[in-house]
C-alpha atoms as a PDB file:
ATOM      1  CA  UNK A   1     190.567 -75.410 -84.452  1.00  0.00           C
ATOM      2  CA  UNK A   2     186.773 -75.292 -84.715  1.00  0.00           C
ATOM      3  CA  UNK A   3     184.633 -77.657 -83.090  1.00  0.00           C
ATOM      4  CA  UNK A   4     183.143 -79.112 -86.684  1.00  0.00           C
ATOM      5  CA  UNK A   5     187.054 -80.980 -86.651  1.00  0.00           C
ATOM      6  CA  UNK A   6     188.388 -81.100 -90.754  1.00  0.00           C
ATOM      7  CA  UNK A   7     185.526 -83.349 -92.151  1.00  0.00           C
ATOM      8  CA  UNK A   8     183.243 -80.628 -94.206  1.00  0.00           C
ATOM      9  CA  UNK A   9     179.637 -81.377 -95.051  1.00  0.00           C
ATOM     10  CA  UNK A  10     176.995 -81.346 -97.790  1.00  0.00           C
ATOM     11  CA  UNK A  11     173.523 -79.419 -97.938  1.00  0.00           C
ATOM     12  CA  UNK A  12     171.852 -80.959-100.874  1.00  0.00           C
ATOM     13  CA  UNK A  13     168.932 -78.919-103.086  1.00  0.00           C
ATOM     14  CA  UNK A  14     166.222 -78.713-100.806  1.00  0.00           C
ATOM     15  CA  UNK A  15     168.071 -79.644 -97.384  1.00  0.00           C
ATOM     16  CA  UNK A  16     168.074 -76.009 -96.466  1.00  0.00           C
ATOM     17  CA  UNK A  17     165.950 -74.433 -93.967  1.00  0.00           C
ATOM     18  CA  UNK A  18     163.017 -72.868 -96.272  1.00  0.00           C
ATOM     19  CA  UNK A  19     161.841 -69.822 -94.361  1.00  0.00           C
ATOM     20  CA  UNK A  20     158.399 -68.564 -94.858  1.00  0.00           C
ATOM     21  CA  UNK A  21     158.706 -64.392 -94.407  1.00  0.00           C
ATOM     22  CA  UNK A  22     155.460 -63.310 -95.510  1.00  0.00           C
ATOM     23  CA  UNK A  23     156.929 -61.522 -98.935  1.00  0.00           C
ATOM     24  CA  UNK A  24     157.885 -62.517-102.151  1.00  0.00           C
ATOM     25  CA  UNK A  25     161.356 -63.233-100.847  1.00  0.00           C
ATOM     26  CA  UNK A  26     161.523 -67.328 -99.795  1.00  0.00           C
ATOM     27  CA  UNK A  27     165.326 -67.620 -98.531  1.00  0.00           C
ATOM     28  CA  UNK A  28     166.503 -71.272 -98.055  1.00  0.00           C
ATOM     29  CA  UNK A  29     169.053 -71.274 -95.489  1.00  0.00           C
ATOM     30  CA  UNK A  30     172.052 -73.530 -96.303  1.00  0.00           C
ATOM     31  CA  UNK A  31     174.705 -72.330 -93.770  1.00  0.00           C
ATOM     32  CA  UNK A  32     174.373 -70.604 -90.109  1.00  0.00           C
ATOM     33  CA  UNK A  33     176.931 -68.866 -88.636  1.00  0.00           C
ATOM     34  CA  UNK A  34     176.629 -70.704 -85.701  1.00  0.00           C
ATOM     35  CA  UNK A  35     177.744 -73.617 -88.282  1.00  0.00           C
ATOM     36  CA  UNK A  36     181.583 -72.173 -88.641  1.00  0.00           C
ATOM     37  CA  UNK A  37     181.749 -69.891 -85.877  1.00  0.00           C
ATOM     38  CA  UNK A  38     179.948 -67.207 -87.383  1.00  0.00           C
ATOM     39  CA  UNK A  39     182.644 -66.886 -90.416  1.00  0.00           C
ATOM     40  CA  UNK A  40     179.874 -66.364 -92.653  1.00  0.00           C
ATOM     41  CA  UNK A  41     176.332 -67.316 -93.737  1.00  0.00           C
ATOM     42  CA  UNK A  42     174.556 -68.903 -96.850  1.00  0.00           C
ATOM     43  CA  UNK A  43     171.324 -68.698 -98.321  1.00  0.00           C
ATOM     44  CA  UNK A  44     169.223 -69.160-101.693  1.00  0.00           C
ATOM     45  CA  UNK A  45     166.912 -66.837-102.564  1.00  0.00           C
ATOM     46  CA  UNK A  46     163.801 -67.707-104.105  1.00  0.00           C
ATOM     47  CA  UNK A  47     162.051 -63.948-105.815  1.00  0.00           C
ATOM     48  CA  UNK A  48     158.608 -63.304-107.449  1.00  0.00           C
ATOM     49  CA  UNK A  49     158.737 -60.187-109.429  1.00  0.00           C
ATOM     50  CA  UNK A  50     160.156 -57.404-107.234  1.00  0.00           C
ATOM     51  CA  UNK A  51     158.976 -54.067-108.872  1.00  0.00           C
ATOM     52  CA  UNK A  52     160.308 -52.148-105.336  1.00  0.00           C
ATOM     53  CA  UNK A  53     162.407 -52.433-102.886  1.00  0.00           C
ATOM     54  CA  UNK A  54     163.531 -50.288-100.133  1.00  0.00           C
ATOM     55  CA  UNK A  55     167.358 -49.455-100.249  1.00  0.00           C
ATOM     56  CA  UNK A  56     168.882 -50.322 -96.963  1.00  0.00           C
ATOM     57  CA  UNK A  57     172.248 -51.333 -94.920  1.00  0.00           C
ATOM     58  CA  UNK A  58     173.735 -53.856 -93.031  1.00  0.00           C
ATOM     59  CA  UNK A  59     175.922 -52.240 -90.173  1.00  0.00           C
ATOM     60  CA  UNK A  60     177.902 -55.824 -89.358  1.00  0.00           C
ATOM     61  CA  UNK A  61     178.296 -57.590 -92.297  1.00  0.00           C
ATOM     62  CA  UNK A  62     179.287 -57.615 -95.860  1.00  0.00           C
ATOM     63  CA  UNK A  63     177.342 -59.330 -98.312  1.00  0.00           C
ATOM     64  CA  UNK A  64     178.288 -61.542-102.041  1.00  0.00           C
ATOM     65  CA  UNK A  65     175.086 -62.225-104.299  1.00  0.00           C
ATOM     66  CA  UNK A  66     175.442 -64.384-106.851  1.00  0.00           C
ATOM     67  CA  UNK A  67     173.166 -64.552-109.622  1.00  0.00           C
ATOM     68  CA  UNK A  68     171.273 -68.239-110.554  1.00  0.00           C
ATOM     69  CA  UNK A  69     167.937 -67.724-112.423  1.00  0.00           C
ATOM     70  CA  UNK A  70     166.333 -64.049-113.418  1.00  0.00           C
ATOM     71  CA  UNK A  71     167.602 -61.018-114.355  1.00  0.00           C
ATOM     72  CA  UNK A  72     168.118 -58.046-111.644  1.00  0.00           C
ATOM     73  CA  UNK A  73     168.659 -54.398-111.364  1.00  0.00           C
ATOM     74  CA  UNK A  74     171.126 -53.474-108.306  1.00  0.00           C
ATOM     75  CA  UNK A  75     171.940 -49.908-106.625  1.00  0.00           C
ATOM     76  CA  UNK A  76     174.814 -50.473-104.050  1.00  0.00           C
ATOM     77  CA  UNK A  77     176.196 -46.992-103.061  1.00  0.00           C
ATOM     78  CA  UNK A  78     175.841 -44.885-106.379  1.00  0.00           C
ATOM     79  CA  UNK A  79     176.654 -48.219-108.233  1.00  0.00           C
ATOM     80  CA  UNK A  80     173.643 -48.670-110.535  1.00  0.00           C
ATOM     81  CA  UNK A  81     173.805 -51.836-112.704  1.00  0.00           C
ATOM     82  CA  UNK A  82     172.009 -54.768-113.943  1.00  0.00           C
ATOM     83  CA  UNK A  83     172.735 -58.347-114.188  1.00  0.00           C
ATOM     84  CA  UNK A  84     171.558 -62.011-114.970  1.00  0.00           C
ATOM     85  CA  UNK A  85     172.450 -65.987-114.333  1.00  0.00           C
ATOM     86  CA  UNK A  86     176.577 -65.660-113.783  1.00  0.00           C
ATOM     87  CA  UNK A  87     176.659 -61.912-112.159  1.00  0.00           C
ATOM     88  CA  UNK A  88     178.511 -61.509-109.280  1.00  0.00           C
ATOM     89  CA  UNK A  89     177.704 -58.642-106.944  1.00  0.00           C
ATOM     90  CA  UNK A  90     179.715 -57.504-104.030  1.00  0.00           C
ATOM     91  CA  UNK A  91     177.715 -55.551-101.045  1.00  0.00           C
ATOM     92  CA  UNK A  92     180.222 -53.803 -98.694  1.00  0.00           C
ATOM     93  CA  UNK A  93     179.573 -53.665 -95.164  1.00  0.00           C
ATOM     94  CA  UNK A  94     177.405 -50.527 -94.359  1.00  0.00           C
ATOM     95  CA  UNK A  95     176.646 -50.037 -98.342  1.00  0.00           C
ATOM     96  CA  UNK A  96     173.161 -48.894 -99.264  1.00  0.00           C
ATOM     97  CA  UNK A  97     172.427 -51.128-101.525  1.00  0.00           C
ATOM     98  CA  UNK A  98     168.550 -52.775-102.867  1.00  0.00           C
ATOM     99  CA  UNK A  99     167.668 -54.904-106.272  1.00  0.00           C
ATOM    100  CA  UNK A 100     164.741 -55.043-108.192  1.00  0.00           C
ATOM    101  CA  UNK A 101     163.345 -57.817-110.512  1.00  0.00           C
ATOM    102  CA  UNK A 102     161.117 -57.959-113.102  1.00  0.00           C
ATOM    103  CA  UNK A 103     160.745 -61.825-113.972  1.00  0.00           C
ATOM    104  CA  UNK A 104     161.669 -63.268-110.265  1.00  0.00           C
ATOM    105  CA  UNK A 105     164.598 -65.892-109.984  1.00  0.00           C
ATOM    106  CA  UNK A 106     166.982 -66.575-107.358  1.00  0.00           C
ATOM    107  CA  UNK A 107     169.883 -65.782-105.984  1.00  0.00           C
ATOM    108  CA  UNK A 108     172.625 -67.506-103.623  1.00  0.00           C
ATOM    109  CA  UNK A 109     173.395 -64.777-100.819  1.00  0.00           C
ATOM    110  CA  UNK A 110     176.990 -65.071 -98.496  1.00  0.00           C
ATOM    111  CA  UNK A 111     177.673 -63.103 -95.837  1.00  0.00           C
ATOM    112  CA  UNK A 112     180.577 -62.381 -93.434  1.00  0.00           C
ATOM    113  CA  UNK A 113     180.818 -62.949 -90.975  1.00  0.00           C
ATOM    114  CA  UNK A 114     177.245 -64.895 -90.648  1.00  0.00           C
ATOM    115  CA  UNK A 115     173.959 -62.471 -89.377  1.00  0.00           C
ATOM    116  CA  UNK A 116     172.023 -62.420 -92.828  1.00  0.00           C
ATOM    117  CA  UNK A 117     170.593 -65.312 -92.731  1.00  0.00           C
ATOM    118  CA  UNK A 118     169.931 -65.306 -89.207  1.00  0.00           C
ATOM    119  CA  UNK A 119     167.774 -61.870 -89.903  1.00  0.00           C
ATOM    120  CA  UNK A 120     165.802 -64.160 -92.211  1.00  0.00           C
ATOM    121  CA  UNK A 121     165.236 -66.997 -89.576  1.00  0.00           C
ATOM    122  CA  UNK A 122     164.234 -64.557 -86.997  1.00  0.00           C
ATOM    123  CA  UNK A 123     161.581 -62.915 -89.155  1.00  0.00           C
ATOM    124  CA  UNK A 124     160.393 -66.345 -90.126  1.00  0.00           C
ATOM    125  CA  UNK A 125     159.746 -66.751 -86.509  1.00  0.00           C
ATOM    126  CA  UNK A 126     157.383 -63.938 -86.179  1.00  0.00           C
ATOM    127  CA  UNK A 127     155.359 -64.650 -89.177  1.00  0.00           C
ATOM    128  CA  UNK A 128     153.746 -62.886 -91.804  1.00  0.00           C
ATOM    129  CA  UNK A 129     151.744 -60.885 -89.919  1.00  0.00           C
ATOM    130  CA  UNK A 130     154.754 -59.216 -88.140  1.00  0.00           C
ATOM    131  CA  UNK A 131     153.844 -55.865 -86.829  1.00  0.00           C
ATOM    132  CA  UNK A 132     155.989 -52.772 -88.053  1.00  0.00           C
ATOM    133  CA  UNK A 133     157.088 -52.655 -84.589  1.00  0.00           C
ATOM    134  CA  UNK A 134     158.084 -56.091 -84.213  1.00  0.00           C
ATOM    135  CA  UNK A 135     160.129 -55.582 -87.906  1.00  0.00           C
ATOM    136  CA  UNK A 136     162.131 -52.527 -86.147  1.00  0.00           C
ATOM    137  CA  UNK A 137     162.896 -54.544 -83.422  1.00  0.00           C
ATOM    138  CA  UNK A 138     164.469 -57.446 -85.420  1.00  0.00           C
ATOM    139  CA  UNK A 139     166.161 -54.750 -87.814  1.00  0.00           C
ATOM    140  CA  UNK A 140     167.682 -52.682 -84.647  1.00  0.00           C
ATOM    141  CA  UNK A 141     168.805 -56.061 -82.989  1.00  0.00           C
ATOM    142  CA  UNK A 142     170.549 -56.972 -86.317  1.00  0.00           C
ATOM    143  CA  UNK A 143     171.805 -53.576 -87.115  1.00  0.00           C
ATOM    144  CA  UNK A 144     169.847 -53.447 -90.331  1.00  0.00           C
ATOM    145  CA  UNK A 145     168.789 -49.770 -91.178  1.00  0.00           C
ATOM    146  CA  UNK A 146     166.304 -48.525 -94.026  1.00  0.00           C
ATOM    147  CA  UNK A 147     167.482 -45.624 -96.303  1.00  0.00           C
ATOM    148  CA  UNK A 148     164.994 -43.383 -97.863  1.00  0.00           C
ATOM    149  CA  UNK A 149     165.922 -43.263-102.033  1.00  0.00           C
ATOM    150  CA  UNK A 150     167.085 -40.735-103.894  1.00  0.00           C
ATOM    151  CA  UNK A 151     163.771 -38.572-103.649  1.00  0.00           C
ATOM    152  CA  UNK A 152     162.810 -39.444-100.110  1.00  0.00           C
ATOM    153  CA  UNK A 153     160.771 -42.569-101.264  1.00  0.00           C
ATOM    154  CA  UNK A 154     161.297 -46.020-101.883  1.00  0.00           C
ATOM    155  CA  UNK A 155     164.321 -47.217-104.905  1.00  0.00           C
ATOM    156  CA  UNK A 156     161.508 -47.421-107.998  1.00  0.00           C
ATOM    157  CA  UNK A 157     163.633 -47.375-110.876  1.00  0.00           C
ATOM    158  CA  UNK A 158     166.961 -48.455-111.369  1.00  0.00           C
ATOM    159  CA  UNK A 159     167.803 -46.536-114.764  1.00  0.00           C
ATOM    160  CA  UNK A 160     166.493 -42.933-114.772  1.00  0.00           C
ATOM    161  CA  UNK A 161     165.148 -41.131-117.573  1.00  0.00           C
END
């Protein structure tokens, strides 16, 4: 049995661990792995308009994203589709995957097992003025790894001409 015992828990809107990362992305952490024996993690995310975003993978976990405000374009492997409030979007582990936005919103994030949302807490630790070198630290210690797009360059446009 895990040390929490059988009594579960509550994190109330706004009880989260807001994390400040320097980007348009503002995740509020509601669950560390570290929580339930790193079965999985939880997080809101909080979006401005995201015209680009580089398509990358996560090496040790799988991701869910579930839709709450906004609408969203999503590549995840040569999946290409688009979704608003409601959509449910599964990220195998290892899958390139990458969404784009156009009016911002937010998103509830799970992972399993947990390492997501610690990513998030250790970036929020260096700051916004992270150095690239720092960033490819925190990415190789997490086993997070960028993938060029189609053409070499970053994802730009979900639906091609």
């Amino acid at each position: 049995m895990s040390d929490w015992g059988l009594d579960g828990w509550a994190v109330r809107a706004g009880e989260g661990l807001t994390i400040d990362t320097g980007s348009p992305h503002r995740p509020e952490i509601l669950l560390r792995g570290s929580e339930v024996d790193r079965a999985l993690g939880a997080f809101i995310f909080r979006h401005a308009v995201i015209p680009e975003n580089p398509p990358h993978a996560h090496l040790d976990f799988m991701k869910i994203i579930y839709v709450l405000d906004g609408e969203y374009q999503f590549r995840v492997g040569s999946a290409e589709f688009q979704g608003g409030p409601g959509t449910l979007v599964v990220v195998p582990r290892a899958s390139q995957h990458t969404f784009t936005t156009a009016t911002g919103g937010r998103m509830l994030f799970v992972c399993s097992p947990s390492g997501n949302e610690e990513l998030f807490v250790e970036m929020g630790k260096l700051g916004p003025d992270a150095t690239p070198e720092q960033l490819a630290e925190l990415n190789a210690r997490f086993r997070t790894v960028s993938l060029p797009g189609d053409d070499g360059a970053p994802w730009r446009q979900m639906f091609r001409p």
